[in-house]
Protein backbone atom coordinates (compact mmCIF):
# COMPACT_ATOMS: atom_id res chain seq x y z
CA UNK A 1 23.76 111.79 156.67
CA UNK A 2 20.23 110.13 156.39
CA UNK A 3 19.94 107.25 158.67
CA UNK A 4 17.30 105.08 157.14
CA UNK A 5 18.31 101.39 156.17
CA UNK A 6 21.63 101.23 157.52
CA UNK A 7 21.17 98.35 159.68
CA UNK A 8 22.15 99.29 163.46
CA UNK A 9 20.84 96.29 165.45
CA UNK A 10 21.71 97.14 169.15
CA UNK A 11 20.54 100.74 168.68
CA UNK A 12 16.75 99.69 169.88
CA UNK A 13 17.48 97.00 172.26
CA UNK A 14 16.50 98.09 176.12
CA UNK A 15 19.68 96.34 177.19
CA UNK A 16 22.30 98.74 176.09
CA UNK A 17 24.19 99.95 178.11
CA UNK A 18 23.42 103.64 179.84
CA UNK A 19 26.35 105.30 179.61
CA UNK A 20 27.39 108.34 181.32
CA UNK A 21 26.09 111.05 179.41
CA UNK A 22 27.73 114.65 178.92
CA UNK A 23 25.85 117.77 178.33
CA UNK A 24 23.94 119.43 175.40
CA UNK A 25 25.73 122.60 174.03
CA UNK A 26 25.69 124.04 170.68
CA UNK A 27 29.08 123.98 168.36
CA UNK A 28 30.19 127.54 167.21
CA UNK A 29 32.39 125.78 164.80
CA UNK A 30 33.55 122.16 163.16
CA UNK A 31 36.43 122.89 166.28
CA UNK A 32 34.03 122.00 168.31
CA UNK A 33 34.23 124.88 170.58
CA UNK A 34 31.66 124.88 173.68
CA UNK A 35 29.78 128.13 173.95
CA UNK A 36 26.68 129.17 176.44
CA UNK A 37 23.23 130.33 174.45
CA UNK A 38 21.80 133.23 175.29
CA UNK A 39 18.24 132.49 176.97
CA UNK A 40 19.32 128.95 178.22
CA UNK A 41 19.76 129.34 182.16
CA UNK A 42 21.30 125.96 182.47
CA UNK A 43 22.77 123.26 179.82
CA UNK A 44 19.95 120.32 179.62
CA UNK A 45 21.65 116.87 180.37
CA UNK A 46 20.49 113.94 178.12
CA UNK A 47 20.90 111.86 181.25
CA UNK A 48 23.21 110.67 184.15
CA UNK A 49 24.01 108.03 185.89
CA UNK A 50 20.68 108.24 188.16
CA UNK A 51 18.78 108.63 185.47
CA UNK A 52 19.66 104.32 184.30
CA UNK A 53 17.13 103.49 187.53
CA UNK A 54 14.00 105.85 186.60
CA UNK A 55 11.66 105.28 184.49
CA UNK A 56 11.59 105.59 180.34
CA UNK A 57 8.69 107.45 180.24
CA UNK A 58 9.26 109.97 183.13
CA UNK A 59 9.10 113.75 181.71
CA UNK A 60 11.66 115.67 180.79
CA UNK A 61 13.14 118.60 179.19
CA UNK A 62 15.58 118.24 176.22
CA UNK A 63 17.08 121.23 174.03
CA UNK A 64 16.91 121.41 170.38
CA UNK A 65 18.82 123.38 168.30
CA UNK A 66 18.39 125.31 164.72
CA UNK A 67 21.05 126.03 162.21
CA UNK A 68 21.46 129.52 163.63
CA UNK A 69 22.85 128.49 166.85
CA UNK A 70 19.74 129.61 168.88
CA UNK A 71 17.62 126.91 170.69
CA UNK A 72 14.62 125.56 172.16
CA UNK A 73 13.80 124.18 175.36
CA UNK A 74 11.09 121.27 175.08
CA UNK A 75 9.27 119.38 177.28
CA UNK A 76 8.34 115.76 176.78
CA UNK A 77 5.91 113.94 178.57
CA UNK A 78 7.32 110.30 177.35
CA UNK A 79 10.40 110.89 178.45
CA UNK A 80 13.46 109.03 176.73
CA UNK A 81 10.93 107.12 175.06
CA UNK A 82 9.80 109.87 172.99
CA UNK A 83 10.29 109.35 169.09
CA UNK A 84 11.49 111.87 166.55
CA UNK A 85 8.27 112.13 165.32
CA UNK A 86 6.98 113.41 168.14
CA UNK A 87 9.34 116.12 168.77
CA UNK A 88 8.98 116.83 165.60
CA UNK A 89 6.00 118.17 165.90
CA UNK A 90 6.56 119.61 169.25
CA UNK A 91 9.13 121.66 167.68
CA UNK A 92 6.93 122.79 164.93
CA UNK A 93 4.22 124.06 167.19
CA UNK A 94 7.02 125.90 168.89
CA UNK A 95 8.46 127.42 165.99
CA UNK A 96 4.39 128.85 165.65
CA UNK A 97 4.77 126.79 162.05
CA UNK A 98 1.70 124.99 160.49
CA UNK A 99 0.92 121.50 160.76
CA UNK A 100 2.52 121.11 157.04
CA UNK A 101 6.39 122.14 159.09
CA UNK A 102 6.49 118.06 160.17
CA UNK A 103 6.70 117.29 156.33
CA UNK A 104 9.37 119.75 155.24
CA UNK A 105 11.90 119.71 158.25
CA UNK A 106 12.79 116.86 160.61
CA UNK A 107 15.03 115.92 163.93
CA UNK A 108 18.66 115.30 163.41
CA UNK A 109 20.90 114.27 165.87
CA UNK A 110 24.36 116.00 164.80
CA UNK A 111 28.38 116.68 165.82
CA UNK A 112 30.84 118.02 164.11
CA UNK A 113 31.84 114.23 162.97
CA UNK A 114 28.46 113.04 161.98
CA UNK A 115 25.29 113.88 161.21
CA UNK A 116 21.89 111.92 161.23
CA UNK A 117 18.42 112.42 159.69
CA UNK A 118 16.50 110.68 162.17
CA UNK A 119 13.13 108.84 160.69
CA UNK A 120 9.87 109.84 163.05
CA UNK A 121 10.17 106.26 164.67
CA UNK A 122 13.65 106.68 165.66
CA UNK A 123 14.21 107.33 169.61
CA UNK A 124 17.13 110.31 170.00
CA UNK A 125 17.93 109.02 173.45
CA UNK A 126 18.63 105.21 172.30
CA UNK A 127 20.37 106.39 169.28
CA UNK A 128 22.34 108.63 172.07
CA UNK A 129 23.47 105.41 173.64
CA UNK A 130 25.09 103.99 170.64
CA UNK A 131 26.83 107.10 169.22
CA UNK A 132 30.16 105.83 169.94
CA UNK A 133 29.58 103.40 168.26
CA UNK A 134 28.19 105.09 165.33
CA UNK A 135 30.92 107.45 165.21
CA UNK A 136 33.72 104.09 165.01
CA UNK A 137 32.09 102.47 162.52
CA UNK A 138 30.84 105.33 159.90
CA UNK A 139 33.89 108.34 160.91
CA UNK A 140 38.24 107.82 161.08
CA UNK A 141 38.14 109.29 164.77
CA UNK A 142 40.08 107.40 166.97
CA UNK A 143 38.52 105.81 169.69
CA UNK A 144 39.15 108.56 172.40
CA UNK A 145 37.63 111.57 170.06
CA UNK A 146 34.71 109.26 169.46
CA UNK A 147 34.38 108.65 173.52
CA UNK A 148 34.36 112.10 174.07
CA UNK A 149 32.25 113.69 170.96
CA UNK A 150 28.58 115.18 172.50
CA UNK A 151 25.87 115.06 169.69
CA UNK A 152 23.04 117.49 170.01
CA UNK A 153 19.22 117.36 168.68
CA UNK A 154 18.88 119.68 165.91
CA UNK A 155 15.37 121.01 163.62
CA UNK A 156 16.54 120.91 159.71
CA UNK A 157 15.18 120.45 156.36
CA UNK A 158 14.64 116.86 155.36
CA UNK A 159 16.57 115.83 152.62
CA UNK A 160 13.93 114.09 151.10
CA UNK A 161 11.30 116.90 150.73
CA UNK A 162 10.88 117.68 146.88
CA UNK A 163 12.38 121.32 145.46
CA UNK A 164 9.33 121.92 143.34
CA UNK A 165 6.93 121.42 146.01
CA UNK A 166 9.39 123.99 148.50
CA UNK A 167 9.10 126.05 145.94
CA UNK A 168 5.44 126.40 146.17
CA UNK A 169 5.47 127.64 149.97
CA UNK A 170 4.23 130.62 150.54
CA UNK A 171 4.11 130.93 154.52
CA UNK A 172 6.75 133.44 155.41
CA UNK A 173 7.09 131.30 158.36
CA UNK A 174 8.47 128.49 156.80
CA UNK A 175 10.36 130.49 154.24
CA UNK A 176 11.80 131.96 157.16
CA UNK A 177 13.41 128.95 158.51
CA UNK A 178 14.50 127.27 155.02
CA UNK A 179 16.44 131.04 154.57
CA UNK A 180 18.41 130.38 157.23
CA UNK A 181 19.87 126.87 156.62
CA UNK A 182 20.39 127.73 153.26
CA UNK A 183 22.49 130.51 154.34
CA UNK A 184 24.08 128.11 156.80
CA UNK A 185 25.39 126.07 153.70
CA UNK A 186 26.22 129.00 152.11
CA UNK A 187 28.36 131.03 154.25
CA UNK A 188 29.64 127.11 156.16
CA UNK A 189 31.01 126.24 152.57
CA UNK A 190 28.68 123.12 152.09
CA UNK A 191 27.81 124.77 149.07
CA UNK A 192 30.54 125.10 146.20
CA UNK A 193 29.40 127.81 144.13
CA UNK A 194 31.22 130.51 142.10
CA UNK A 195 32.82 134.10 143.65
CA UNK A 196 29.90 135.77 141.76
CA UNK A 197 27.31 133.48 142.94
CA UNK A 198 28.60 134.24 146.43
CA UNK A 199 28.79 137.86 146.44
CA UNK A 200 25.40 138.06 144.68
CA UNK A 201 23.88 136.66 147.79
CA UNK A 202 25.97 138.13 150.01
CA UNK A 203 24.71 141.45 149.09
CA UNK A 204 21.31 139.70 149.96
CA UNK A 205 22.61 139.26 153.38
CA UNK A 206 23.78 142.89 153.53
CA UNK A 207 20.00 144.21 153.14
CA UNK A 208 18.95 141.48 155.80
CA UNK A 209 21.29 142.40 158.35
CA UNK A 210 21.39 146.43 157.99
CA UNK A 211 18.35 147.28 155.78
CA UNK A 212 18.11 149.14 152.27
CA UNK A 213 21.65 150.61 151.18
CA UNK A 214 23.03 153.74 152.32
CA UNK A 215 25.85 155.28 150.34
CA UNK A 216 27.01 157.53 153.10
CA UNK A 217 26.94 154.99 155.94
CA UNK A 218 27.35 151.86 154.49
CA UNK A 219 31.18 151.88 153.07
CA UNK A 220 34.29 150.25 152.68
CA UNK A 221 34.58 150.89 156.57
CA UNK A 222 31.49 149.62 157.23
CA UNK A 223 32.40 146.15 156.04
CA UNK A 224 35.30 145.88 157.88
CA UNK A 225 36.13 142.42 159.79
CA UNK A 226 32.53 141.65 159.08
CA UNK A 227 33.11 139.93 155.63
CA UNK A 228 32.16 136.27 156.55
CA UNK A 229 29.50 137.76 158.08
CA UNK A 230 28.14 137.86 154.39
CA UNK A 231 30.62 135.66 152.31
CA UNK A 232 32.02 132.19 152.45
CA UNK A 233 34.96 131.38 154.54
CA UNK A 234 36.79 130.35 151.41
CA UNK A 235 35.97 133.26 149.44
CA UNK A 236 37.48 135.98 152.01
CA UNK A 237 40.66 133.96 152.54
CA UNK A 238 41.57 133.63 149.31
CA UNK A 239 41.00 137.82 148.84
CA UNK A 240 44.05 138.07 150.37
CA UNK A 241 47.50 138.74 148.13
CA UNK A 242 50.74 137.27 149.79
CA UNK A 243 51.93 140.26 151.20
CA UNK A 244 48.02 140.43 153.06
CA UNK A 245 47.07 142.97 151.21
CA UNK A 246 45.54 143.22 147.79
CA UNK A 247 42.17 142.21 146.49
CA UNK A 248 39.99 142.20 149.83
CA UNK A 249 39.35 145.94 148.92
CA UNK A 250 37.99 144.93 145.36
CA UNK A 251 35.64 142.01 146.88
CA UNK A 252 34.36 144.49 149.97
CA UNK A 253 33.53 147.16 146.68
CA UNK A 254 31.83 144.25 144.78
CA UNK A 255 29.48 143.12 147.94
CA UNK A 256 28.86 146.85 148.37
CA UNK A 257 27.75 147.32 144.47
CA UNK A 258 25.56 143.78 145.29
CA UNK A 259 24.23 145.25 148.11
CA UNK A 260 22.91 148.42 146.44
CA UNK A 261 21.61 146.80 143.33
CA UNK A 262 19.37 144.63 145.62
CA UNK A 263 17.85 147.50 147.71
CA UNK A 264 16.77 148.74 143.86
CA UNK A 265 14.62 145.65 143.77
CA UNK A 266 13.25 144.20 146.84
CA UNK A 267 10.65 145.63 149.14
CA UNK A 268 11.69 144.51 152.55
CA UNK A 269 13.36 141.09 154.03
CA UNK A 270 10.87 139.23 153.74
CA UNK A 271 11.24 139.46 149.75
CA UNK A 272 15.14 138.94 150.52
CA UNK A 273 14.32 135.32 152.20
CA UNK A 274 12.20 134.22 148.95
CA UNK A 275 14.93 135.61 146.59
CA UNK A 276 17.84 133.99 148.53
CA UNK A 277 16.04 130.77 148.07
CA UNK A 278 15.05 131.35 144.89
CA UNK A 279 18.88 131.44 143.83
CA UNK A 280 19.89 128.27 145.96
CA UNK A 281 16.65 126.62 144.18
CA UNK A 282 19.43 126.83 141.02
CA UNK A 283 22.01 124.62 142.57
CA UNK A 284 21.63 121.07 141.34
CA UNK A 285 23.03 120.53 144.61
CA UNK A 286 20.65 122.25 146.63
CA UNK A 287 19.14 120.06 149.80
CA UNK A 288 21.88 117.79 149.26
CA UNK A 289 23.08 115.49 152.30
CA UNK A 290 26.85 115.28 152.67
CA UNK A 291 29.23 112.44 153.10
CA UNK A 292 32.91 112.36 153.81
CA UNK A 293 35.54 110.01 151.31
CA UNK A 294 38.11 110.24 148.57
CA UNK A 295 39.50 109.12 145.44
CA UNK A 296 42.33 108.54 143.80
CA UNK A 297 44.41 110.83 142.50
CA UNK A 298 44.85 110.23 138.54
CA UNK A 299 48.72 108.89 138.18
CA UNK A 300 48.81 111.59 134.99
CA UNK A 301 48.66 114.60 137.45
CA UNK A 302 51.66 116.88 138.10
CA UNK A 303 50.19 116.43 141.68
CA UNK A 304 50.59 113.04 141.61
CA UNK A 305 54.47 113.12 140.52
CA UNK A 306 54.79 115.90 143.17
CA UNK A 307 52.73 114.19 147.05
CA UNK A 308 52.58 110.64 145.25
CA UNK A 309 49.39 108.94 145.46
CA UNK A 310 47.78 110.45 147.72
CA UNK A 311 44.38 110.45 147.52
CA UNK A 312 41.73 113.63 147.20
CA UNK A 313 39.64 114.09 150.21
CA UNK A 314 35.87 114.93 148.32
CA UNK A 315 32.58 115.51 149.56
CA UNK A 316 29.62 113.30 148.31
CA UNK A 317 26.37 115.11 148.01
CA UNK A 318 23.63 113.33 147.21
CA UNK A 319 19.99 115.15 147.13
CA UNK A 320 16.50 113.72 145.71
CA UNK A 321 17.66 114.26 141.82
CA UNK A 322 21.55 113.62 141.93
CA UNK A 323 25.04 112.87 142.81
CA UNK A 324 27.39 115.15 143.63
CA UNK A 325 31.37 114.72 143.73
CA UNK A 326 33.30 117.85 145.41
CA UNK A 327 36.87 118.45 145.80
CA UNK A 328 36.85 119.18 149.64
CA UNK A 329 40.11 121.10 148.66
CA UNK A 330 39.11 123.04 145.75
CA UNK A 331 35.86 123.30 146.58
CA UNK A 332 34.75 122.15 143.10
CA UNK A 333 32.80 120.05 141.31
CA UNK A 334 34.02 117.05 139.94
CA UNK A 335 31.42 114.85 138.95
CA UNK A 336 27.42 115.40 138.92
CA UNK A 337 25.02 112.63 137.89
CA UNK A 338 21.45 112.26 137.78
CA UNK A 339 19.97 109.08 138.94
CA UNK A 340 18.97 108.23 135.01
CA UNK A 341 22.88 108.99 134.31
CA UNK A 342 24.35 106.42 136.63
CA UNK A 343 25.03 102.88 137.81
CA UNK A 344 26.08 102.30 141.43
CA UNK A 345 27.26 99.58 143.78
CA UNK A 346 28.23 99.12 147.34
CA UNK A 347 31.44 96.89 148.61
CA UNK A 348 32.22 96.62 151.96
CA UNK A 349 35.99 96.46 153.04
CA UNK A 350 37.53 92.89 153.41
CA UNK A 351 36.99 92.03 156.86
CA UNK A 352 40.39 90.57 157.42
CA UNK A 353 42.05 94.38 156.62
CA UNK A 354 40.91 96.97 158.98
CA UNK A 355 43.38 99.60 157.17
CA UNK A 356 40.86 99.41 154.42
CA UNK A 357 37.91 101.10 153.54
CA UNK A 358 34.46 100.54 151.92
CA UNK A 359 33.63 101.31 148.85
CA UNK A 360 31.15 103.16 146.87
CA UNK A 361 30.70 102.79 143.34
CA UNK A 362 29.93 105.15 140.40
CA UNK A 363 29.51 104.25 136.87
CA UNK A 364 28.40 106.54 134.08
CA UNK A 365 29.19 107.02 130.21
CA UNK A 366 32.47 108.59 128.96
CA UNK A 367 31.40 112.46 127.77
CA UNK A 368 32.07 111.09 124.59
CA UNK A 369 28.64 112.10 121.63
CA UNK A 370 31.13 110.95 118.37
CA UNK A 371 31.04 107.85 120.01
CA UNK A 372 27.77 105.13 119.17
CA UNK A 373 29.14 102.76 122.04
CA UNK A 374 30.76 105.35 124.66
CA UNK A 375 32.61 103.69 126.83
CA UNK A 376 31.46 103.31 130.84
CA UNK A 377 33.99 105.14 134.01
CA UNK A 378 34.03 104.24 137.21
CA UNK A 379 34.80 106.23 139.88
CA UNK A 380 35.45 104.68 143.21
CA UNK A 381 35.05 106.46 146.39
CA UNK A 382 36.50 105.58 149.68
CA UNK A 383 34.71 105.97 152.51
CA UNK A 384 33.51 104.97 156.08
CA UNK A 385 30.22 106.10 154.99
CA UNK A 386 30.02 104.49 151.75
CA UNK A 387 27.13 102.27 153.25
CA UNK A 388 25.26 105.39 154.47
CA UNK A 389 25.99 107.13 150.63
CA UNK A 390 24.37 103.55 148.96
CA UNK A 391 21.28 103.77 151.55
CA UNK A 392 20.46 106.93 151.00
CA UNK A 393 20.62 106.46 147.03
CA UNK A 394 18.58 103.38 146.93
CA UNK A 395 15.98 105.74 149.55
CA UNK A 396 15.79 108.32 146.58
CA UNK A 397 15.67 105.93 143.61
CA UNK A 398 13.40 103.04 145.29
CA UNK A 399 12.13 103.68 147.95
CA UNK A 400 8.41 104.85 145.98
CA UNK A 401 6.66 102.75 143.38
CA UNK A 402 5.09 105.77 140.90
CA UNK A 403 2.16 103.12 140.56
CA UNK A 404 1.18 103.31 144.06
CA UNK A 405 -2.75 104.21 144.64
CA UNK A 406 -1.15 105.98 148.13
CA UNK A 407 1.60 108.27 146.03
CA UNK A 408 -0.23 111.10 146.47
CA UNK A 409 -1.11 110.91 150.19
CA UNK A 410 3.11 110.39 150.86
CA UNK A 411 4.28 113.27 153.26
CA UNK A 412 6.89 115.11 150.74
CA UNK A 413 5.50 113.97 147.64
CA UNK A 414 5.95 110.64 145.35
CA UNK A 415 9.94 109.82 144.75
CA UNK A 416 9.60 108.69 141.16
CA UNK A 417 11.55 105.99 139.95
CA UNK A 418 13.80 107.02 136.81
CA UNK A 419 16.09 104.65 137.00
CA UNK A 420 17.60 102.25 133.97
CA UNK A 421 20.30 100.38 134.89
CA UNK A 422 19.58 100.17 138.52
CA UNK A 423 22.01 99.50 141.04
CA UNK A 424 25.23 97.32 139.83
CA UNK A 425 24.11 94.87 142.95
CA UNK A 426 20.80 94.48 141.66
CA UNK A 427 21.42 93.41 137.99
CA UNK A 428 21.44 90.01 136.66
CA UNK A 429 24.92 88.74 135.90
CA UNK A 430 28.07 90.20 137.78
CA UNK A 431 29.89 92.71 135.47
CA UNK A 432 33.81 92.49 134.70
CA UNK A 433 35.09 94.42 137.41
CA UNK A 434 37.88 95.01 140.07
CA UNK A 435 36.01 95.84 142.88
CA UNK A 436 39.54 95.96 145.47
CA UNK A 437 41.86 97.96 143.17
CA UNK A 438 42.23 101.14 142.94
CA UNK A 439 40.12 102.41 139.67
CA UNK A 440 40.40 106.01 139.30
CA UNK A 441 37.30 107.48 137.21
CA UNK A 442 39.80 108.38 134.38
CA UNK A 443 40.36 105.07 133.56
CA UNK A 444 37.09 103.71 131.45
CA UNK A 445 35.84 100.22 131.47
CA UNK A 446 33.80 98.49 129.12
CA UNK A 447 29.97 98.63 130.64
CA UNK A 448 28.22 95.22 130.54
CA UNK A 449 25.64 94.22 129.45
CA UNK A 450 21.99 96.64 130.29
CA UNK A 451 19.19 94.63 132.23
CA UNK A 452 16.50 97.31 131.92
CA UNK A 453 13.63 95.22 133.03
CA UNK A 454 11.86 94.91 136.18
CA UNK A 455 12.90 91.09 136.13
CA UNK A 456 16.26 92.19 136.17
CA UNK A 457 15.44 93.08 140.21
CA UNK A 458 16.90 90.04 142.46
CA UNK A 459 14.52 91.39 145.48
């Protein structure tokens, strides 16, 4: 989740408290299982208890992890003072990437229960101090999973870095490095994408890992127990019949057939990380940040008659172009909006009812062309991060005016500003709605009336 103007006031004051603090270790999985990396001799500590007397600035060394699992051991001469930014740019230098690297990825501070995109002002360490706190006010943990969750520094893509300039890269380096978190949100599921879609690049994979194909080595055999290796999660469970057996034979045939059309038309694996990407480039989802809620269930589903109404965990992803509803279930697509498609609004839970949630708003016209006056649905989305999903919408749609002289010189690129209707918040007149019910988006309300003008802003 980006961190930008989600307002955390304690995290920069010097007088918060210095809590005990665990070690750094890498998560093998969203269990949360503790592993030892290869290479590190020790764990790196982000502090103790003796550390609250010494100085803010004395050196130190800090690891920092990449999607793979394998890390880097940095030193920094600041200390717990030391910004993103700057290790940042220590990282880059040594990952060997150009100087350009410190526009296209960025530090994240990340658990299984959150994750951060830190801006290059932000200080890790201080941010460290408050991630309790973080985790009870943006996650459903209870208070003694927060206590004990251990966040790490990781190097990933910023959300914010424009698709059509990454697709202009041409240093293998940084190709490289985008390959693998792609692949990350492939095979980790982030990505919902179709069996097809996930065989066709798992027969990428195959080359990758093992080389051009081999008919007489590389068989049915030769894929066996090594199938999420190269597919989705999701995909090999649901190969299996209910007697566990059954269609896992067909889908290990399929990746082989993948896997020897590809050798037919790439050169080596450096030509495999540029077509993987180029595929991923597809997804209208692709560099999308994720963020945790649900919905309602619609009371006209046999589901609904059946568990009540209970609502449908989902998965907002929201990228530089869109916004992205998923099923966290299915593992589909429910709802995809660009920013010129969509109205959206922000309501924080009633203070006085800690059962409830905030809110985050959707509104968009009913798929509807006989229409002349479609109507307008809402969808309304649930979530302890509903704050974090408006911020990082109003960072994509507002945060650059096109008509800026310094546009061009922006790190990343221009974010151009194709809104209409603007945020719901933002227009003139409050529209007729029930912000604390329950509105599922299949029931449509009339829109109100369109302020399309810059007056319509209340800055």
């Amino acid at each position: 989740m980006a961190l930008d103007i989600v307002e955390m006031p304690d995290m920069n004051k010097e007088n918060v408290e210095h809590p005990d603090y665990k070690r750094l270790y890498s998560e093998e999985s969203t269990s949360a299982k503790k592993s030892k990396k290869p290479g590190f001799k020790k764990s790196i500590s982000w502090g103790s208890k003796s550390d609250a007397t010494t100085a803010s600035f004395e050196p130190l060394t800090v690891a920092v992890f990449l999607v793979e699992k394998s890390g880097r051991l940095l030193n920094l001469e600041e200390g717990r003072n030391t910004t993103a930014g700057t290790i940042n740019i220590i990282m880059a230098e040594n990952l060997s990437l150009p100087t350009v690297a410190s526009q296209i990825f960025c530090v994240w501070l990340i658990s299984p229960l959150l994750q951060l995109q830190l801006k290059a002002h932000h200080r890790p360490f201080r941010l460290r101090k408050v991630w309790t706190e973080l985790l009870k006010k943006f996650t459903n943990v209870t208070d003694e999973v927060a206590e004990k969750d251990e966040p790490i520094l990781s190097y990933q893509r910023s959300s914010f870095f424009p698709v059509s300039e990454e697709k202009r890269i041409k240093d293998d380096r940084i190709i490289k490095r985008l390959f693998e978190e792609a692949k990350y949100n492939v095979l980790s599921g982030n990505y919902p994408m179709s069996s097809s879609d996930a065989v066709h690049l798992g027969g990428i994979l195959c080359y990758i890992e093992n080389g051009a194909y081999n008919p007489e080595e590389h068989t049915s055999s030769f894929l066996k127990g090594q199938l999420t290796d190269y597919l989705p999660v999701w995909l090999c469970k649901s190969s299996w019949s209910l007697r566990g057996r059954g269609p896992r034979q067909s889908l290990e045939q399929k990746l082989l057939q993948q896997y020897s059309d590809i050798s037919e038309k790439v050169a080596d694996v450096k030509a495999c990380h540029k077509m993987f990407l180029d595929f991923c480039w597809s997804f209208p989802f692709y560099g999308s940040v994720f963020f945790r809620g649900q919905i309602e269930r619609p009371a006209s589903s046999l589901l609904s008659n059946i568990l009540g109404n209970a609502d449908v965990p989902v998965r907002v992803a929201i990228n530089r172009e869109r916004v992205h509803v998923i099923d966290d279930n299915k593992n589909d697509i429910l709802l995809s909006l660009a920013f010129d498609e969509l109205s959206w609004d922000f309501t924080p839970a009633p203070a006085h009812d800690p059962g409830c949630m905030d809110t985050f708003w959707l509104e968009f016209d009913a798929a509807d062309q006989n229409n002349e006056s479609p109507e307008a649905q809402r969808l309304q989305i649930f979530s302890k991060q509903a704050e974090m999903m408006d911020a990082m919408v109003q960072s994509c749609v507002f945060c650059d005016d096109p008509t800026e002289e310094s546009q061009t010189n922006r790190p990343g690129g221009g974010i151009r500003c194709r809104m209409e209707r603007l945020s719901l918040s933002t227009l003139e007149g409050a529209l007729d709605r029930k912000k604390k019910t329950n509105t599922s988006f299949t029931n449509p309300f009339r829109k109100g009336p369109k302020h399309q003008s810059a007056e319509a802003v209340d800055e």
